[in-house]
PDB file of N, CA and C in Angstrom:
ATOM      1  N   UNK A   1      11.265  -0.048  -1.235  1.00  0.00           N
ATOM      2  CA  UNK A   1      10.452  -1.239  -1.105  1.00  0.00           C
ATOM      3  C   UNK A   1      10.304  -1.588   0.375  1.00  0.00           C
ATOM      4  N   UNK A   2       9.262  -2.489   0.522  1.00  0.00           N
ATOM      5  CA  UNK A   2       8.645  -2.773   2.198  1.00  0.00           C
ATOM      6  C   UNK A   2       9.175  -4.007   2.363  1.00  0.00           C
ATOM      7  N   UNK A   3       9.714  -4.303   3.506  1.00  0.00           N
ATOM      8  CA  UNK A   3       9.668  -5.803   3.946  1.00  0.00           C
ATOM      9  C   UNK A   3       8.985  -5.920   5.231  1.00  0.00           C
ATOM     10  N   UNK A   4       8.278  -7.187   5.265  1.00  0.00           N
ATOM     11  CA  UNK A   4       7.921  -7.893   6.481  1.00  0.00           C
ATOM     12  C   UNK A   4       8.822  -8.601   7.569  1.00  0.00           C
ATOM     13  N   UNK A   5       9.758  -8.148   8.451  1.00  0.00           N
ATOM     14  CA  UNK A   5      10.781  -8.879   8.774  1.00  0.00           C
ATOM     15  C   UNK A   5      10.934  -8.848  10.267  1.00  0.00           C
ATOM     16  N   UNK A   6      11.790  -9.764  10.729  1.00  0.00           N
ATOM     17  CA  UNK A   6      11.883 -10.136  12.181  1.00  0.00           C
ATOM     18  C   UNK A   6      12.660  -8.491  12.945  1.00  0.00           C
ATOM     19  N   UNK A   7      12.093  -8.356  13.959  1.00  0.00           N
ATOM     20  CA  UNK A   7      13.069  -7.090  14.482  1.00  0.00           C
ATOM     21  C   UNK A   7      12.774  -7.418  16.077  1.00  0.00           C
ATOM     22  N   UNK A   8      14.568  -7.913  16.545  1.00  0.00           N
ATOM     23  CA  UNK A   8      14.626  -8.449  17.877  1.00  0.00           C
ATOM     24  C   UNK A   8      14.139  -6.992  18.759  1.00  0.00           C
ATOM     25  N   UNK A   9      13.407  -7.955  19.909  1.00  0.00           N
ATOM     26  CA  UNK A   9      13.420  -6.565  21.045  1.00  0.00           C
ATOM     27  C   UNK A   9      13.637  -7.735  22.681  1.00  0.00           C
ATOM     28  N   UNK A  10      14.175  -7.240  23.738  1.00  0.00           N
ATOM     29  CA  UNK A  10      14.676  -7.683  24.728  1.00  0.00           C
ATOM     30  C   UNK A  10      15.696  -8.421  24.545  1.00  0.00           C
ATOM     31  N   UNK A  11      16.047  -8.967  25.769  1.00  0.00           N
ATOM     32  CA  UNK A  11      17.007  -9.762  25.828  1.00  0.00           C
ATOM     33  C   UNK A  11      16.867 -11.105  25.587  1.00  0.00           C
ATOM     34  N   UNK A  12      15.923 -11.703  25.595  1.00  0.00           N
ATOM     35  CA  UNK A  12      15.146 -12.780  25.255  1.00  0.00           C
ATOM     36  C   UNK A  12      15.051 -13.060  23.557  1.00  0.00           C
ATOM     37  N   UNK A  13      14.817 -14.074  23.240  1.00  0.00           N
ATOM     38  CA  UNK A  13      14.586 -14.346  22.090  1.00  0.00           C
ATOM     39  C   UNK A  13      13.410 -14.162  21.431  1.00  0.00           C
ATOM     40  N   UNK A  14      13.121 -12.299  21.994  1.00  0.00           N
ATOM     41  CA  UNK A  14      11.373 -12.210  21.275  1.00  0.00           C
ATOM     42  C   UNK A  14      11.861 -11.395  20.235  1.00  0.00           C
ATOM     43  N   UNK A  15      10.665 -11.493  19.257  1.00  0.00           N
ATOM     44  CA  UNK A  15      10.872 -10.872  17.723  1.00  0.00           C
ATOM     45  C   UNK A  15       9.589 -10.068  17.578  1.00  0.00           C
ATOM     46  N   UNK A  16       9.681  -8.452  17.435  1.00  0.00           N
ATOM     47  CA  UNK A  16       8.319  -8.166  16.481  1.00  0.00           C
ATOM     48  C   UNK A  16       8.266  -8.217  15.332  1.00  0.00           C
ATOM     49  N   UNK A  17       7.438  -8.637  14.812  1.00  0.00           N
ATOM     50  CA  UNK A  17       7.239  -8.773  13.027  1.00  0.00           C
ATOM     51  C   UNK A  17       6.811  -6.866  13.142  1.00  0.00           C
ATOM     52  N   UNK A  18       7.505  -6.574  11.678  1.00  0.00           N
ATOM     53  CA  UNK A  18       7.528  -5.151  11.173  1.00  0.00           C
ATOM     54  C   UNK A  18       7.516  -5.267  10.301  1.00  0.00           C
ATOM     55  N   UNK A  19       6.350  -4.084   9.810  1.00  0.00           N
ATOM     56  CA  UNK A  19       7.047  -3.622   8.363  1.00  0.00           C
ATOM     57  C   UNK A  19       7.810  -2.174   8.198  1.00  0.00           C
ATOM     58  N   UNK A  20       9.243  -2.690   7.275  1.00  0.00           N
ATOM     59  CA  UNK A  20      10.287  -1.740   7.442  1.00  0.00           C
ATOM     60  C   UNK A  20      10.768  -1.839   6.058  1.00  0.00           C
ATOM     61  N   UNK A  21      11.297  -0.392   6.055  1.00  0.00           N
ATOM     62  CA  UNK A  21      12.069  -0.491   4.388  1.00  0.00           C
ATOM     63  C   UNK A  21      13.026  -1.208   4.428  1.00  0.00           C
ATOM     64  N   UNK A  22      13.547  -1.663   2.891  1.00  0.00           N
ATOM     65  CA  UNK A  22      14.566  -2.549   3.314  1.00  0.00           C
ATOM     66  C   UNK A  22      15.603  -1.701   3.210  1.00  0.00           C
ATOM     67  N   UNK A  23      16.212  -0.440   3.194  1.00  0.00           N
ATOM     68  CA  UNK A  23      17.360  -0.414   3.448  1.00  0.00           C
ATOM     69  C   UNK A  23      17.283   0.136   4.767  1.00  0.00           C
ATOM     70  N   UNK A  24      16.700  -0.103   5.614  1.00  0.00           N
ATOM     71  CA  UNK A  24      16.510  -0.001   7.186  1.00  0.00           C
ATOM     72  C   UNK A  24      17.736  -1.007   7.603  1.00  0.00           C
ATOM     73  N   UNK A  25      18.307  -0.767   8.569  1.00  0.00           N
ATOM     74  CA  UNK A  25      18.850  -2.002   9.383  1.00  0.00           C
ATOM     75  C   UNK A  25      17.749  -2.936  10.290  1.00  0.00           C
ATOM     76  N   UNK A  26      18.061  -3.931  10.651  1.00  0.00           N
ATOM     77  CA  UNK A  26      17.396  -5.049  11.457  1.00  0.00           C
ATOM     78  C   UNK A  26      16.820  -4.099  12.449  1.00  0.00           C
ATOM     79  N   UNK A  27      17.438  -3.209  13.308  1.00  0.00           N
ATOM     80  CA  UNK A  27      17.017  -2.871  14.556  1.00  0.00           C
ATOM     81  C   UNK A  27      16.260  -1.226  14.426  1.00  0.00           C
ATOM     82  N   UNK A  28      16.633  -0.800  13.373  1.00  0.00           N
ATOM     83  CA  UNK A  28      16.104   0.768  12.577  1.00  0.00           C
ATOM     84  C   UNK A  28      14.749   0.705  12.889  1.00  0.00           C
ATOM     85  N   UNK A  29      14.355   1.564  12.389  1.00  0.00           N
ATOM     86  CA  UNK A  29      12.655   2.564  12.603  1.00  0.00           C
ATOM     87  C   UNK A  29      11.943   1.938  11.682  1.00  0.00           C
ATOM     88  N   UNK A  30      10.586   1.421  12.112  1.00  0.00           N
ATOM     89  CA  UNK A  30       9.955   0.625  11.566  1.00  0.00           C
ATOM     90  C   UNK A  30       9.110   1.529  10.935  1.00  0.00           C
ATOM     91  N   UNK A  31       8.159   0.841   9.971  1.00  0.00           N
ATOM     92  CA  UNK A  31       6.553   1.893   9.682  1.00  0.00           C
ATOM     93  C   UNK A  31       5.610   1.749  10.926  1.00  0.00           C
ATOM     94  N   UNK A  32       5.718   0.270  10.833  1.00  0.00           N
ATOM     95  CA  UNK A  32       4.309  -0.068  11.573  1.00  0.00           C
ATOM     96  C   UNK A  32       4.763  -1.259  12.505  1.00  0.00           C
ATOM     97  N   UNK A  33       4.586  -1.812  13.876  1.00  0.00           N
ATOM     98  CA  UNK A  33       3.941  -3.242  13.834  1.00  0.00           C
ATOM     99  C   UNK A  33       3.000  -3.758  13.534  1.00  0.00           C
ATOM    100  N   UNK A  34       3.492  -4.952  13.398  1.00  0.00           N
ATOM    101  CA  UNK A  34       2.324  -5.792  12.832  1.00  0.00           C
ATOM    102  C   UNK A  34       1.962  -7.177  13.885  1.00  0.00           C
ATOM    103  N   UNK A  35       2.688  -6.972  14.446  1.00  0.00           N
ATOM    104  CA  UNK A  35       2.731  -8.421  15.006  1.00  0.00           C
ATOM    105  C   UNK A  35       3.684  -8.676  16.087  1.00  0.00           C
ATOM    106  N   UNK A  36       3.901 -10.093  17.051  1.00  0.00           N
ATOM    107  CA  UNK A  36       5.142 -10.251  17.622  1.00  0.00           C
ATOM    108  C   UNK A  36       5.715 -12.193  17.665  1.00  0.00           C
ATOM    109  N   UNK A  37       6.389 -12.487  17.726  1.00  0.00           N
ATOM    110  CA  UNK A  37       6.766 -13.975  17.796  1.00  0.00           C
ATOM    111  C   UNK A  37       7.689 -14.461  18.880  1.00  0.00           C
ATOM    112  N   UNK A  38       7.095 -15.469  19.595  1.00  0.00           N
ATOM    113  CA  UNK A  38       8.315 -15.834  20.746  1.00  0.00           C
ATOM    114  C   UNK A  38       8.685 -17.419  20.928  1.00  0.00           C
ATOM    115  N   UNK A  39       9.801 -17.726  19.925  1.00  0.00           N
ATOM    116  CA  UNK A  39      10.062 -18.968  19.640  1.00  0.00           C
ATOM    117  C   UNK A  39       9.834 -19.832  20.731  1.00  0.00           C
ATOM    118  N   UNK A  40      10.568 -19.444  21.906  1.00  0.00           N
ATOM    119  CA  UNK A  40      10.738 -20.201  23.152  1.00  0.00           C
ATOM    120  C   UNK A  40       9.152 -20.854  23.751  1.00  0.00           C
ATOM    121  N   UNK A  41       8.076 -19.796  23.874  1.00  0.00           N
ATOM    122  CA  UNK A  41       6.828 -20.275  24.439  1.00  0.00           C
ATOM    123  C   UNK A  41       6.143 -20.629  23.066  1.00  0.00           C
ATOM    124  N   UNK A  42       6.375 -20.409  21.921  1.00  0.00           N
ATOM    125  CA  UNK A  42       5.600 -20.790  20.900  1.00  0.00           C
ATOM    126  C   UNK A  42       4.449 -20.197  20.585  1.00  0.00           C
ATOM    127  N   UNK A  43       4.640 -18.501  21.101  1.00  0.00           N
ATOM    128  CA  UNK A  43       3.247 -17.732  21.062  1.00  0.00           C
ATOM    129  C   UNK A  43       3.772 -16.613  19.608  1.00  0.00           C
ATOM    130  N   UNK A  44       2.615 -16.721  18.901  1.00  0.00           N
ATOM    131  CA  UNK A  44       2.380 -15.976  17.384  1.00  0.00           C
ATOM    132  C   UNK A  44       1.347 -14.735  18.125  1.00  0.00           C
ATOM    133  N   UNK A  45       1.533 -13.797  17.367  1.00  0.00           N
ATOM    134  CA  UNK A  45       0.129 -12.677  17.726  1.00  0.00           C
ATOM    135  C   UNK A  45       0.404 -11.996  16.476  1.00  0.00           C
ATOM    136  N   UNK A  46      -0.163 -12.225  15.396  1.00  0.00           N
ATOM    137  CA  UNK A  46      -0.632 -11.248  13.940  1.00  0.00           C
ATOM    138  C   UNK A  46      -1.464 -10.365  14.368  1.00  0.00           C
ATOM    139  N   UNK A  47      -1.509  -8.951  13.659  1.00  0.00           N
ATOM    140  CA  UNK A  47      -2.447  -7.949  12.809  1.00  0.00           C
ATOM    141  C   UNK A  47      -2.555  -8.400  11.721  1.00  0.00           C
ATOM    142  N   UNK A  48      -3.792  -9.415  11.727  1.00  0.00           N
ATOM    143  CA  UNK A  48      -3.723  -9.686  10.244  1.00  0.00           C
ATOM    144  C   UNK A  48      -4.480  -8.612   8.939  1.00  0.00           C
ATOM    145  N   UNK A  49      -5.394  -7.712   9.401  1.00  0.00           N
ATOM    146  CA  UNK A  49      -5.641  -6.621   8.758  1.00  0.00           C
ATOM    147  C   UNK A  49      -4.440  -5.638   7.935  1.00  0.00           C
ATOM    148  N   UNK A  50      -3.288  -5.867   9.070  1.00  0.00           N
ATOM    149  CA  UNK A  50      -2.304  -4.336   9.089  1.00  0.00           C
ATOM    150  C   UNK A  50      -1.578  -5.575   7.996  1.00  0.00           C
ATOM    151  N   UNK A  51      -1.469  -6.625   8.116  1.00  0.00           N
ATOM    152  CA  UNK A  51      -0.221  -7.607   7.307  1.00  0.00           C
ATOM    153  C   UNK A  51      -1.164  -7.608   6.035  1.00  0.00           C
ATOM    154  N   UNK A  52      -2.499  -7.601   5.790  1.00  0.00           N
ATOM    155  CA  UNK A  52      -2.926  -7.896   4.859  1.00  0.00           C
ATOM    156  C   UNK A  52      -2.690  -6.573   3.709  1.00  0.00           C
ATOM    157  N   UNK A  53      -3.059  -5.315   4.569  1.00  0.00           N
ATOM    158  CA  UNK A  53      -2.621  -4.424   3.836  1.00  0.00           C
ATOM    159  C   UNK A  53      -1.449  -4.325   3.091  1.00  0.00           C
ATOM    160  N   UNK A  54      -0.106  -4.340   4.345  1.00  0.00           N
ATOM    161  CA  UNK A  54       1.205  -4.624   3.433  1.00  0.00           C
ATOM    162  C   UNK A  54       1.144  -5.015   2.163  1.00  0.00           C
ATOM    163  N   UNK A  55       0.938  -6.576   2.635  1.00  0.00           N
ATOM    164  CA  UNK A  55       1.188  -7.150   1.474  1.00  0.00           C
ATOM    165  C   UNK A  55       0.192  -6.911   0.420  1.00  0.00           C
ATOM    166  N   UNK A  56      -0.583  -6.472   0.111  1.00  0.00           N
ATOM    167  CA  UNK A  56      -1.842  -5.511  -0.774  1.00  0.00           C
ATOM    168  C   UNK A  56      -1.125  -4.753  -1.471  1.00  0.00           C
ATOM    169  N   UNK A  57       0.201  -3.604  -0.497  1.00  0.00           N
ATOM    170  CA  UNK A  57       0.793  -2.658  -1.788  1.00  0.00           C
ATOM    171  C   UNK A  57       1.733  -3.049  -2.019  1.00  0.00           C
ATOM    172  N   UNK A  58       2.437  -4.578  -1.961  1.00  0.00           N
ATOM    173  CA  UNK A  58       3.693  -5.079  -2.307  1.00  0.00           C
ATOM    174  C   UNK A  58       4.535  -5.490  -1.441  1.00  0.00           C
ATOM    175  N   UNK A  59       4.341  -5.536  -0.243  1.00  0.00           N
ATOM    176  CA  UNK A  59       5.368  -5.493   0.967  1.00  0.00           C
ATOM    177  C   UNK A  59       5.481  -7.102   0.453  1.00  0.00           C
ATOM    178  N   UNK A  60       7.296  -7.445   0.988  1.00  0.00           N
ATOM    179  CA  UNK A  60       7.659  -8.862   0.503  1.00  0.00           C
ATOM    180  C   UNK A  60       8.208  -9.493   1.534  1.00  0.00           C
ATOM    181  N   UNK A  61       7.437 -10.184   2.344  1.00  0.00           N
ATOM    182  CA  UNK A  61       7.507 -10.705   3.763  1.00  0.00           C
ATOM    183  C   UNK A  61       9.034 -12.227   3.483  1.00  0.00           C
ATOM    184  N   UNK A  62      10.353 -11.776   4.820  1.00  0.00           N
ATOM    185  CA  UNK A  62      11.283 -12.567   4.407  1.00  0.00           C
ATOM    186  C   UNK A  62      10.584 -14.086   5.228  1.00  0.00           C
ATOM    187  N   UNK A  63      12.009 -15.253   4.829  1.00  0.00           N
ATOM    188  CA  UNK A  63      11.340 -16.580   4.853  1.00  0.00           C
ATOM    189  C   UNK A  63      10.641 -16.939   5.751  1.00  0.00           C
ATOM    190  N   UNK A  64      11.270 -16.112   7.251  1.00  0.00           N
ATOM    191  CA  UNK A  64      10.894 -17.171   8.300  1.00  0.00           C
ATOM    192  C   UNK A  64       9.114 -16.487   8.527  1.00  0.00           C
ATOM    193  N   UNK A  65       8.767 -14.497   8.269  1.00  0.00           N
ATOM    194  CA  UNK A  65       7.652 -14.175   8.450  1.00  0.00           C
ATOM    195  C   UNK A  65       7.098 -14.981   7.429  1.00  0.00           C
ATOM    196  N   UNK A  66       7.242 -15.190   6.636  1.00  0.00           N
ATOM    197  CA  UNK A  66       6.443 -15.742   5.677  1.00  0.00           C
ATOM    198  C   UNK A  66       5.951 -17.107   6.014  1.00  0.00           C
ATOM    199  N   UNK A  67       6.913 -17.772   6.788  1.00  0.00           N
ATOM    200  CA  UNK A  67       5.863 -19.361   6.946  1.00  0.00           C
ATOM    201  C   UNK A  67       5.436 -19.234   8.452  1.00  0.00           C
ATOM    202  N   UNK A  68       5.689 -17.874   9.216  1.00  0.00           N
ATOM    203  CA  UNK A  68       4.288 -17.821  10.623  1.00  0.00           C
ATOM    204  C   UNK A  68       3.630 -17.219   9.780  1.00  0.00           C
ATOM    205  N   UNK A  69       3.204 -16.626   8.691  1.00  0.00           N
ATOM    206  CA  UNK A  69       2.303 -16.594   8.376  1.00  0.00           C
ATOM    207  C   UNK A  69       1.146 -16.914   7.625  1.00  0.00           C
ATOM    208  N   UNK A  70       2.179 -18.461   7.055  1.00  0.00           N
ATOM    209  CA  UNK A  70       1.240 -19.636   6.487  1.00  0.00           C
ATOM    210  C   UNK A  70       0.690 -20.060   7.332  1.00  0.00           C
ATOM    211  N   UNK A  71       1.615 -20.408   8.705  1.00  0.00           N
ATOM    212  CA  UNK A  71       0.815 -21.203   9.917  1.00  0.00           C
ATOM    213  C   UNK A  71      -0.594 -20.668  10.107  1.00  0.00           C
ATOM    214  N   UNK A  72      -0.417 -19.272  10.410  1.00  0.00           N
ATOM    215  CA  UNK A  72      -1.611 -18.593  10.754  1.00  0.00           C
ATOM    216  C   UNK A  72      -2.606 -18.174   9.937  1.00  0.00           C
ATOM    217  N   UNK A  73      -2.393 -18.857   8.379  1.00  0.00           N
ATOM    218  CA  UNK A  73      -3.268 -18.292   7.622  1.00  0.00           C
ATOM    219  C   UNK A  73      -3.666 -17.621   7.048  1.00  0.00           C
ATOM    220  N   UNK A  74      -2.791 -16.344   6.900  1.00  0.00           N
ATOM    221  CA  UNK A  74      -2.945 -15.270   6.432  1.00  0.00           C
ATOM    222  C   UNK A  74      -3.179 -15.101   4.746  1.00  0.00           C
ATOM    223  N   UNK A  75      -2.751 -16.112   4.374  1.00  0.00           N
ATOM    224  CA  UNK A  75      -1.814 -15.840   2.806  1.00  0.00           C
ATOM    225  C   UNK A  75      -3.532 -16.998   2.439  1.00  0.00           C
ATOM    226  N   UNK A  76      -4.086 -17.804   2.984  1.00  0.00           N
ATOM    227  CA  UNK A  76      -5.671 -18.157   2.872  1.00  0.00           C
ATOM    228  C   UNK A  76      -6.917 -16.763   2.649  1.00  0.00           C
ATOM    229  N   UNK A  77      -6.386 -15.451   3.389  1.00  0.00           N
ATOM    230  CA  UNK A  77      -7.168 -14.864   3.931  1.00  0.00           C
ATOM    231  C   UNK A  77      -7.416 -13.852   1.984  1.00  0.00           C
ATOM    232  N   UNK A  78      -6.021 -14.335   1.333  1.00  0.00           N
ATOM    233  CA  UNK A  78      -5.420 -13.282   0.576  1.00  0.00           C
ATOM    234  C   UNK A  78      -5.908 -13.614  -0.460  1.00  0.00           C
ATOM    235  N   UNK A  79      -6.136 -15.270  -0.402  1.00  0.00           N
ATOM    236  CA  UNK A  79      -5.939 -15.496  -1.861  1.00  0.00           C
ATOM    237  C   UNK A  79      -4.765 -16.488  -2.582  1.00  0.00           C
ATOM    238  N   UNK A  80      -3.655 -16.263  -1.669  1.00  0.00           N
ATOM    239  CA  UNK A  80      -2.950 -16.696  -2.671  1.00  0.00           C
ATOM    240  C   UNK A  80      -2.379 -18.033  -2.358  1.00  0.00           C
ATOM    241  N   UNK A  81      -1.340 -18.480  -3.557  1.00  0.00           N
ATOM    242  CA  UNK A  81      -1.250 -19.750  -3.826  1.00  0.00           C
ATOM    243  C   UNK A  81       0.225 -19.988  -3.456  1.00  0.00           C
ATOM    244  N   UNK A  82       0.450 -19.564  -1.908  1.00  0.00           N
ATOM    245  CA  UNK A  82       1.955 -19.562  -1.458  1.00  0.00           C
ATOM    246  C   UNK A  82       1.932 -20.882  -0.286  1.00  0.00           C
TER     247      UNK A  82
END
């Protein structure tokens, strides 16, 4: 199975959103990016095409991707009622 999940990179508190199997570890080999998040400046950057796909063949985005990606709309783009 796919998840949508946070995967730290630098030393900083930046995150790329990935999609990765879940028995991947946090920091393991992703499929794809999709995206990146940086709490501190408050900057979002979606693929919302590449996220839309995911979640199209099931990918199950965890809590925190899941509400940047209410912010941003994505789950409007989909259809659904999350």
């Amino acid at each position: 199975m796919v998840k949508l999940r946070l995967k730290r990179c630098g030393r900083k508190q930046i995150y790329r959103i990935v999609a990765i199997d879940v028995r991947s570890r946090r920091e393991g080999r992703d499929l794809r990016k999709v995206g990146f998040y940086d709490p501190i400046k408050n900057q979002i950057y979606l693929n919302v095409p590449a996220i839309i796909y995911f979640l199209e063949k099931g990918a199950q985005p965890t809590g925190t991707v899941h509400d940047i990606s209410k912010k941003a709309g994505v789950f409007t783009e989909l259809n659904f009622n999350q």
